[in-house]
PDB file of N, CA and C in Angstrom:
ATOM      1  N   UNK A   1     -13.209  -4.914   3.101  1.00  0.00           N
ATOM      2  CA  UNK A   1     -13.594  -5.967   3.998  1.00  0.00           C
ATOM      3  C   UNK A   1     -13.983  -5.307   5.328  1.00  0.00           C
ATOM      4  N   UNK A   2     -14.925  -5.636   5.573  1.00  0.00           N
ATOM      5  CA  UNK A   2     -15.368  -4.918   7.220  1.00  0.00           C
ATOM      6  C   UNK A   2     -15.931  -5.772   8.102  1.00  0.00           C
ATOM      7  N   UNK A   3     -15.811  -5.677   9.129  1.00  0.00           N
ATOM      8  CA  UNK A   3     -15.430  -6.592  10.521  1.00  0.00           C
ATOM      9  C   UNK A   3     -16.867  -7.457  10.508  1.00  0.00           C
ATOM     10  N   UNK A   4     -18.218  -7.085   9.808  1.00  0.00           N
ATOM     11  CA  UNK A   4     -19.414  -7.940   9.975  1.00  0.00           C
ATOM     12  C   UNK A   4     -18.751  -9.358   8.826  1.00  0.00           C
ATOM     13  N   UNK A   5     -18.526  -9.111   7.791  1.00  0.00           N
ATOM     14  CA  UNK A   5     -18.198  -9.884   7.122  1.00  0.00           C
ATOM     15  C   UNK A   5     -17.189 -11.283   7.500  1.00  0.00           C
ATOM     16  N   UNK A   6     -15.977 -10.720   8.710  1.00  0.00           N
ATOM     17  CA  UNK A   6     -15.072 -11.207   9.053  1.00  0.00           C
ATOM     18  C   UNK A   6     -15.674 -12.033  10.244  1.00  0.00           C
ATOM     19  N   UNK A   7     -16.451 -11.897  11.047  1.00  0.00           N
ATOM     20  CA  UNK A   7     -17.059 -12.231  12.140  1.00  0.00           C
ATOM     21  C   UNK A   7     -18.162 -13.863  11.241  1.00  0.00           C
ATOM     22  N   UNK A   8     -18.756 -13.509  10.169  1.00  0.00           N
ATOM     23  CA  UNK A   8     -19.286 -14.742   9.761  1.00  0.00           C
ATOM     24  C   UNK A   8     -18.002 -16.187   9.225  1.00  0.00           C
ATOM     25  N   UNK A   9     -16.650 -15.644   9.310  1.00  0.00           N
ATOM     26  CA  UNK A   9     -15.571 -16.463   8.775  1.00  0.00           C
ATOM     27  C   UNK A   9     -14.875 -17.389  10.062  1.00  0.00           C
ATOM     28  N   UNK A  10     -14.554 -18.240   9.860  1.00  0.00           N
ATOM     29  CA  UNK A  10     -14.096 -19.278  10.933  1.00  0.00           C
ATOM     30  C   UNK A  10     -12.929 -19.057  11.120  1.00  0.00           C
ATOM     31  N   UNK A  11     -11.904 -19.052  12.338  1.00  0.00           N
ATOM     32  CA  UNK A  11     -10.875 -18.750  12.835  1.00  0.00           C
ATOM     33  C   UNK A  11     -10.054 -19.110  11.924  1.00  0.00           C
ATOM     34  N   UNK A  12      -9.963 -20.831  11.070  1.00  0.00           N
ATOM     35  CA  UNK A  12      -9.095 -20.839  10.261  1.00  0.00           C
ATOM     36  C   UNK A  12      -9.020 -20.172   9.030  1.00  0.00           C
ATOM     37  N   UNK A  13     -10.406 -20.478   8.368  1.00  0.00           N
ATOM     38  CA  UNK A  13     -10.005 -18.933   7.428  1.00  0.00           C
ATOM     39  C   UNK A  13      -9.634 -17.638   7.571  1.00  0.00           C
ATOM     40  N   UNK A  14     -10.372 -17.036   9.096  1.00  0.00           N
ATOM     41  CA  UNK A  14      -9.544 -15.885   9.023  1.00  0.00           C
ATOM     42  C   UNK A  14      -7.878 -15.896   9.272  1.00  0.00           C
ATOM     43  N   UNK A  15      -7.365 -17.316   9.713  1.00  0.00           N
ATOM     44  CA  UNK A  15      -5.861 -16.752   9.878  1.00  0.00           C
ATOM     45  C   UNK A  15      -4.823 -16.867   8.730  1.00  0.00           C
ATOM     46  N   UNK A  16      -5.912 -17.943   7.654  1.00  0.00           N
ATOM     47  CA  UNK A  16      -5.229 -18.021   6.231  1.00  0.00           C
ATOM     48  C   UNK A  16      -5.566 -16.862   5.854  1.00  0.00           C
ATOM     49  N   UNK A  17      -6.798 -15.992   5.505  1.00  0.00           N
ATOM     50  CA  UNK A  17      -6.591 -14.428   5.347  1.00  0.00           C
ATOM     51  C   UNK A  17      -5.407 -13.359   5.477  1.00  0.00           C
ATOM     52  N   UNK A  18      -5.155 -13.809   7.521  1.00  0.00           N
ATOM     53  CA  UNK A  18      -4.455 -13.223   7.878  1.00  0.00           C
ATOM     54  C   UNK A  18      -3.011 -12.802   7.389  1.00  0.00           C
ATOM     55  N   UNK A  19      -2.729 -14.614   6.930  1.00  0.00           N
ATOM     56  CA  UNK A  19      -1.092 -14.552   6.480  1.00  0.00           C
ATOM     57  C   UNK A  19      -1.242 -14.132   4.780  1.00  0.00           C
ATOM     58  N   UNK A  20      -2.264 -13.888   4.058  1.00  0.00           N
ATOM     59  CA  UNK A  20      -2.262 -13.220   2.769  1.00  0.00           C
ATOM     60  C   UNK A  20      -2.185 -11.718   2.907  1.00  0.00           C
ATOM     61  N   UNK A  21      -2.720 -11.277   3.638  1.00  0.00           N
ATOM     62  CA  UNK A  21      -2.989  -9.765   3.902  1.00  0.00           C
ATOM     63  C   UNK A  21      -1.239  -9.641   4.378  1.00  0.00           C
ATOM     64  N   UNK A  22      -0.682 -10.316   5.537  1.00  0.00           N
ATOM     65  CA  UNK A  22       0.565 -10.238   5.866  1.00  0.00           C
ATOM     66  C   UNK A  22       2.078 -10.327   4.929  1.00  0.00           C
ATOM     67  N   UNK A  23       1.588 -11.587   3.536  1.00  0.00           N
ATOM     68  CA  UNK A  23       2.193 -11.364   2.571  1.00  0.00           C
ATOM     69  C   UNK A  23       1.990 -10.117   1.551  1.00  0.00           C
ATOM     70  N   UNK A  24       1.190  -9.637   1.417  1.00  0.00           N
ATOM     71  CA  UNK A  24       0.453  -8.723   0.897  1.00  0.00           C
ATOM     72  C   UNK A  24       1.398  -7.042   1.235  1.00  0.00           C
ATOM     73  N   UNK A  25       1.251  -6.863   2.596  1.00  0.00           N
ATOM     74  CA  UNK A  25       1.853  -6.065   3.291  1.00  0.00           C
ATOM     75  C   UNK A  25       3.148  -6.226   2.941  1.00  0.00           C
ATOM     76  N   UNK A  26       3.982  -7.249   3.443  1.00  0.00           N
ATOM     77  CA  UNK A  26       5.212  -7.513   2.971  1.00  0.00           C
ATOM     78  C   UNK A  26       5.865  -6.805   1.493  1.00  0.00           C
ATOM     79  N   UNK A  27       5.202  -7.279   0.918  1.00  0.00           N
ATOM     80  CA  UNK A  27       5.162  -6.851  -1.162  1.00  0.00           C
ATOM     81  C   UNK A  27       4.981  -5.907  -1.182  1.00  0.00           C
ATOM     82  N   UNK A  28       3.881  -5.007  -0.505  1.00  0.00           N
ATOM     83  CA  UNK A  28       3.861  -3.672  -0.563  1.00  0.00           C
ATOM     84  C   UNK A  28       4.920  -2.704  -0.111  1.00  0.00           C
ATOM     85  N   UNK A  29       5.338  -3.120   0.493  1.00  0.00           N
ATOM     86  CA  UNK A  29       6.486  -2.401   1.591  1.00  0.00           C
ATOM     87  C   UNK A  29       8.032  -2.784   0.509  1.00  0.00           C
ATOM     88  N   UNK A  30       8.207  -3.719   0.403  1.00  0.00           N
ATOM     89  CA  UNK A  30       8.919  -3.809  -0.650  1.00  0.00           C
ATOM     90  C   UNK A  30       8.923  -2.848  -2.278  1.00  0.00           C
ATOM     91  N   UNK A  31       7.960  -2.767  -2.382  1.00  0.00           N
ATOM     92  CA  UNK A  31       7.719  -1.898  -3.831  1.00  0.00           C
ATOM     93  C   UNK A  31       7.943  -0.407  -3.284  1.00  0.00           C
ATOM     94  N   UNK A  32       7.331  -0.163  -2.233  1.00  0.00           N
ATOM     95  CA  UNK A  32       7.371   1.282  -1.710  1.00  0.00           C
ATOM     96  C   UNK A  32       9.128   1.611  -1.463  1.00  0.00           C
ATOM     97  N   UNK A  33       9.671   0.491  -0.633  1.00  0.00           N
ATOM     98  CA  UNK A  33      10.936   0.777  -1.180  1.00  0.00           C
ATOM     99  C   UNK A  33      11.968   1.096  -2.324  1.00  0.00           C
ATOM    100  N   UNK A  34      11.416   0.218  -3.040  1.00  0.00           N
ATOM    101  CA  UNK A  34      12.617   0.353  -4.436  1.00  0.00           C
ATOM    102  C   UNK A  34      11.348   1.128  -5.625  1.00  0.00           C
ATOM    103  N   UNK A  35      10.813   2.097  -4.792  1.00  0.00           N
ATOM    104  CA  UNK A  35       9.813   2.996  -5.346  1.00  0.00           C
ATOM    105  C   UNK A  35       8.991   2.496  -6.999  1.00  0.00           C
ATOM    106  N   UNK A  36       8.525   1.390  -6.608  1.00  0.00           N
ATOM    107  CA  UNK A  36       7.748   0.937  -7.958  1.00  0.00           C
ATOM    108  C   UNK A  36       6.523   0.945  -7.544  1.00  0.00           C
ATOM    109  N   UNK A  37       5.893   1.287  -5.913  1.00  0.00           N
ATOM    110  CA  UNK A  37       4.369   1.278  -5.583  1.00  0.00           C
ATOM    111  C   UNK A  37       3.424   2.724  -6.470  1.00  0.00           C
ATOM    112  N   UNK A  38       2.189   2.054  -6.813  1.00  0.00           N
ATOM    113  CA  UNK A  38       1.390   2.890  -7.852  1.00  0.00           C
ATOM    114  C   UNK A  38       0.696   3.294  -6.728  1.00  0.00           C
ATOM    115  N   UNK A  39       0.084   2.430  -5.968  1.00  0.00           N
ATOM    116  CA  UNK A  39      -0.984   3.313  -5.025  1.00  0.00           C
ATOM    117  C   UNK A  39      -0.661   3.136  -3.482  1.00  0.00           C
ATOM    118  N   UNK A  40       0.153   4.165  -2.909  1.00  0.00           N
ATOM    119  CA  UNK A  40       0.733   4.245  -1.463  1.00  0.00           C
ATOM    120  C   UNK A  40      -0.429   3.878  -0.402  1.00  0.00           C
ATOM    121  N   UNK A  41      -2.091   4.214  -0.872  1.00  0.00           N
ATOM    122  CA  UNK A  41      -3.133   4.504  -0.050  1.00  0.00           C
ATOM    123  C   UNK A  41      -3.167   2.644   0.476  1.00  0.00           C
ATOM    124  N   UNK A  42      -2.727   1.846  -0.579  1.00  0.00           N
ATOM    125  CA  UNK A  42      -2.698  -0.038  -0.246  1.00  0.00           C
ATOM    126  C   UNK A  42      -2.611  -0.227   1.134  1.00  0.00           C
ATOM    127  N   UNK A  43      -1.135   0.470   0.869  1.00  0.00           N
ATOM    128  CA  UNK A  43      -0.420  -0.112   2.843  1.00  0.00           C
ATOM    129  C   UNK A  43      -1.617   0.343   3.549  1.00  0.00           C
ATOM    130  N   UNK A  44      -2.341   1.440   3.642  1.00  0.00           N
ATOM    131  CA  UNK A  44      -3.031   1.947   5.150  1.00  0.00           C
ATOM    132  C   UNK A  44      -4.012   0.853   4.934  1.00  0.00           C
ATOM    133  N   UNK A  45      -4.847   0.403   4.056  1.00  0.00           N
ATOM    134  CA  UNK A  45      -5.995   0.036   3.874  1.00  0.00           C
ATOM    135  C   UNK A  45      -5.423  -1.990   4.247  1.00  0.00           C
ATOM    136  N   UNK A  46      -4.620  -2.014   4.040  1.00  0.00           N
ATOM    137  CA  UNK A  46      -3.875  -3.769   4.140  1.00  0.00           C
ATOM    138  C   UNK A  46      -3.862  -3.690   5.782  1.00  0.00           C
ATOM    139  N   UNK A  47      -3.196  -2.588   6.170  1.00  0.00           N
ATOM    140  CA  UNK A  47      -2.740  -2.704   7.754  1.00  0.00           C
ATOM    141  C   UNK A  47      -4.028  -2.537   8.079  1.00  0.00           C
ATOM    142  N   UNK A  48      -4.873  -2.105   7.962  1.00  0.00           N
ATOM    143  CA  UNK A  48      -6.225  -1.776   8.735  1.00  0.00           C
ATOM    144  C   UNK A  48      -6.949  -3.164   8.697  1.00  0.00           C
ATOM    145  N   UNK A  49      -7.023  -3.553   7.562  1.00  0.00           N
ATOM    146  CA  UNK A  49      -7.385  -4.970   7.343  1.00  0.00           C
ATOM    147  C   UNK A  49      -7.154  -6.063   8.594  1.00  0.00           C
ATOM    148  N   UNK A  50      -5.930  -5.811   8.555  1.00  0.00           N
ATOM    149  CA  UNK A  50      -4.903  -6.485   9.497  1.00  0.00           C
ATOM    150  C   UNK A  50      -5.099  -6.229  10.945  1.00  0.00           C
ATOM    151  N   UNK A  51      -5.049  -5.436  10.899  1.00  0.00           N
ATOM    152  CA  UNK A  51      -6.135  -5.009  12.784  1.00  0.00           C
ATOM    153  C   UNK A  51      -7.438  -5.628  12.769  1.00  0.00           C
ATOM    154  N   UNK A  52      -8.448  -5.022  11.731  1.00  0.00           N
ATOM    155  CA  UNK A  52      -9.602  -6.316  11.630  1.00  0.00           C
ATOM    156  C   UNK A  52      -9.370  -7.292  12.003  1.00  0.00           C
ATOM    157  N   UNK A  53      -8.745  -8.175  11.713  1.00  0.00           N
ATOM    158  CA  UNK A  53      -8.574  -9.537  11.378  1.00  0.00           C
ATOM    159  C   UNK A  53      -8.264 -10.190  13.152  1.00  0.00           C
ATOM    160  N   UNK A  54      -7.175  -9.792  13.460  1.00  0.00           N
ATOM    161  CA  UNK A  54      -6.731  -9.756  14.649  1.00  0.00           C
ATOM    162  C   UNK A  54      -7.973  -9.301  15.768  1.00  0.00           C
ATOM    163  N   UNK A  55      -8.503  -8.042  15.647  1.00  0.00           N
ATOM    164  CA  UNK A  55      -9.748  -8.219  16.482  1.00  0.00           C
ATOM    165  C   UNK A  55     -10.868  -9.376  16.816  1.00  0.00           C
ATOM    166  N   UNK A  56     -11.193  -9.491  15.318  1.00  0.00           N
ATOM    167  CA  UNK A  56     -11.512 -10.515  15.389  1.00  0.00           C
ATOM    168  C   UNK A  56     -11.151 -11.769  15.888  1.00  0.00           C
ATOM    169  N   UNK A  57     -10.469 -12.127  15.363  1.00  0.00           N
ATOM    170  CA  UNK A  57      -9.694 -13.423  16.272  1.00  0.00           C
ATOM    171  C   UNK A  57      -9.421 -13.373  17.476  1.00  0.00           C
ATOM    172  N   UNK A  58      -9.486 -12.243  18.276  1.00  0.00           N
ATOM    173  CA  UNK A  58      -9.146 -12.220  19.544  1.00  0.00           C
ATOM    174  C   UNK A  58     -10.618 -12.008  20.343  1.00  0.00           C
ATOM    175  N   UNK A  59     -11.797 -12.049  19.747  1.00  0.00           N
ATOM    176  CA  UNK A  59     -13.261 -11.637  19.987  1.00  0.00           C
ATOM    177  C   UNK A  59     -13.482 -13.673  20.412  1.00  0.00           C
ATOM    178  N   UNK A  60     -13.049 -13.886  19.414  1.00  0.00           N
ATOM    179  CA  UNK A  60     -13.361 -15.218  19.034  1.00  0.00           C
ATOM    180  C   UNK A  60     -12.961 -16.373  20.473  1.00  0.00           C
ATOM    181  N   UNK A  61     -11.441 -15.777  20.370  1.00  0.00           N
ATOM    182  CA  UNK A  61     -10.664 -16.549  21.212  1.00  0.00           C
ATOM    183  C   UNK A  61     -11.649 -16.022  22.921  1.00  0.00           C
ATOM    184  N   UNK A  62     -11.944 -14.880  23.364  1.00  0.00           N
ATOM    185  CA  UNK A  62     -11.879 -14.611  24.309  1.00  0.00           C
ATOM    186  C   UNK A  62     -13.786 -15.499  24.447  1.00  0.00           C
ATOM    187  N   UNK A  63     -14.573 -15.455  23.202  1.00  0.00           N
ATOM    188  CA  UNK A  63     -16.223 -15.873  23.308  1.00  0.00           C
ATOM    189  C   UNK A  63     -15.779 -17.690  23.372  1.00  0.00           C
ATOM    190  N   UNK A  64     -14.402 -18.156  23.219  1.00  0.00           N
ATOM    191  CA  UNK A  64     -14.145 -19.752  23.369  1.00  0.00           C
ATOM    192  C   UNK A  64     -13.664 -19.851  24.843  1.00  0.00           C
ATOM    193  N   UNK A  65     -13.313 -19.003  25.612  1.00  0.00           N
ATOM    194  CA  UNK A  65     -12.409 -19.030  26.628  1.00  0.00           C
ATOM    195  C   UNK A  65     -14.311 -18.538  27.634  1.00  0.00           C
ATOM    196  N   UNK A  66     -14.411 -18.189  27.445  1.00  0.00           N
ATOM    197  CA  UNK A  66     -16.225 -18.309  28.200  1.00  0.00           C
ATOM    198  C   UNK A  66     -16.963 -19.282  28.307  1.00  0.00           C
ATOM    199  N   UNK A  67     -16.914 -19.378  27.267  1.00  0.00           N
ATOM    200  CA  UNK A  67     -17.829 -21.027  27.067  1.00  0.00           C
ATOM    201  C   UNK A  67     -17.139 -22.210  27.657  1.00  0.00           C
TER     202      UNK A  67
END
């Protein structure tokens, strides 16, 4: 997912995104604990996601706070 894609999505979808990617993360972190995760590379690529997302939304918030 990369930030052009995220920028055509509306605040509420991106924050329902947000809290999947956040459950997402959650589960991952969990498996990495009780060592059942297959691919460790998830977490970096979920959290990065997750900064996306948040940029975005904060691009958004600050182009509503202008207008």
């Amino acid at each position: 997912m990369n930030a052009a894609e995220l920028r055509n999505k509306s605040a509420s979808e991106l924050r329902m995104e947000l809290h999947n990617l956040l459950r997402e993360r959650f589960n991952l972190s969990m498996q990495r604990g009780t060592g059942q995760l297959s691919r460790p590379d998830q977490i970096g690529k979920v959290r990065k996601d997750i900064a996306r997302i948040h940029t975005v939304l904060n691009e958004k918030a600050r182009a509503g706070d202008a207008s």
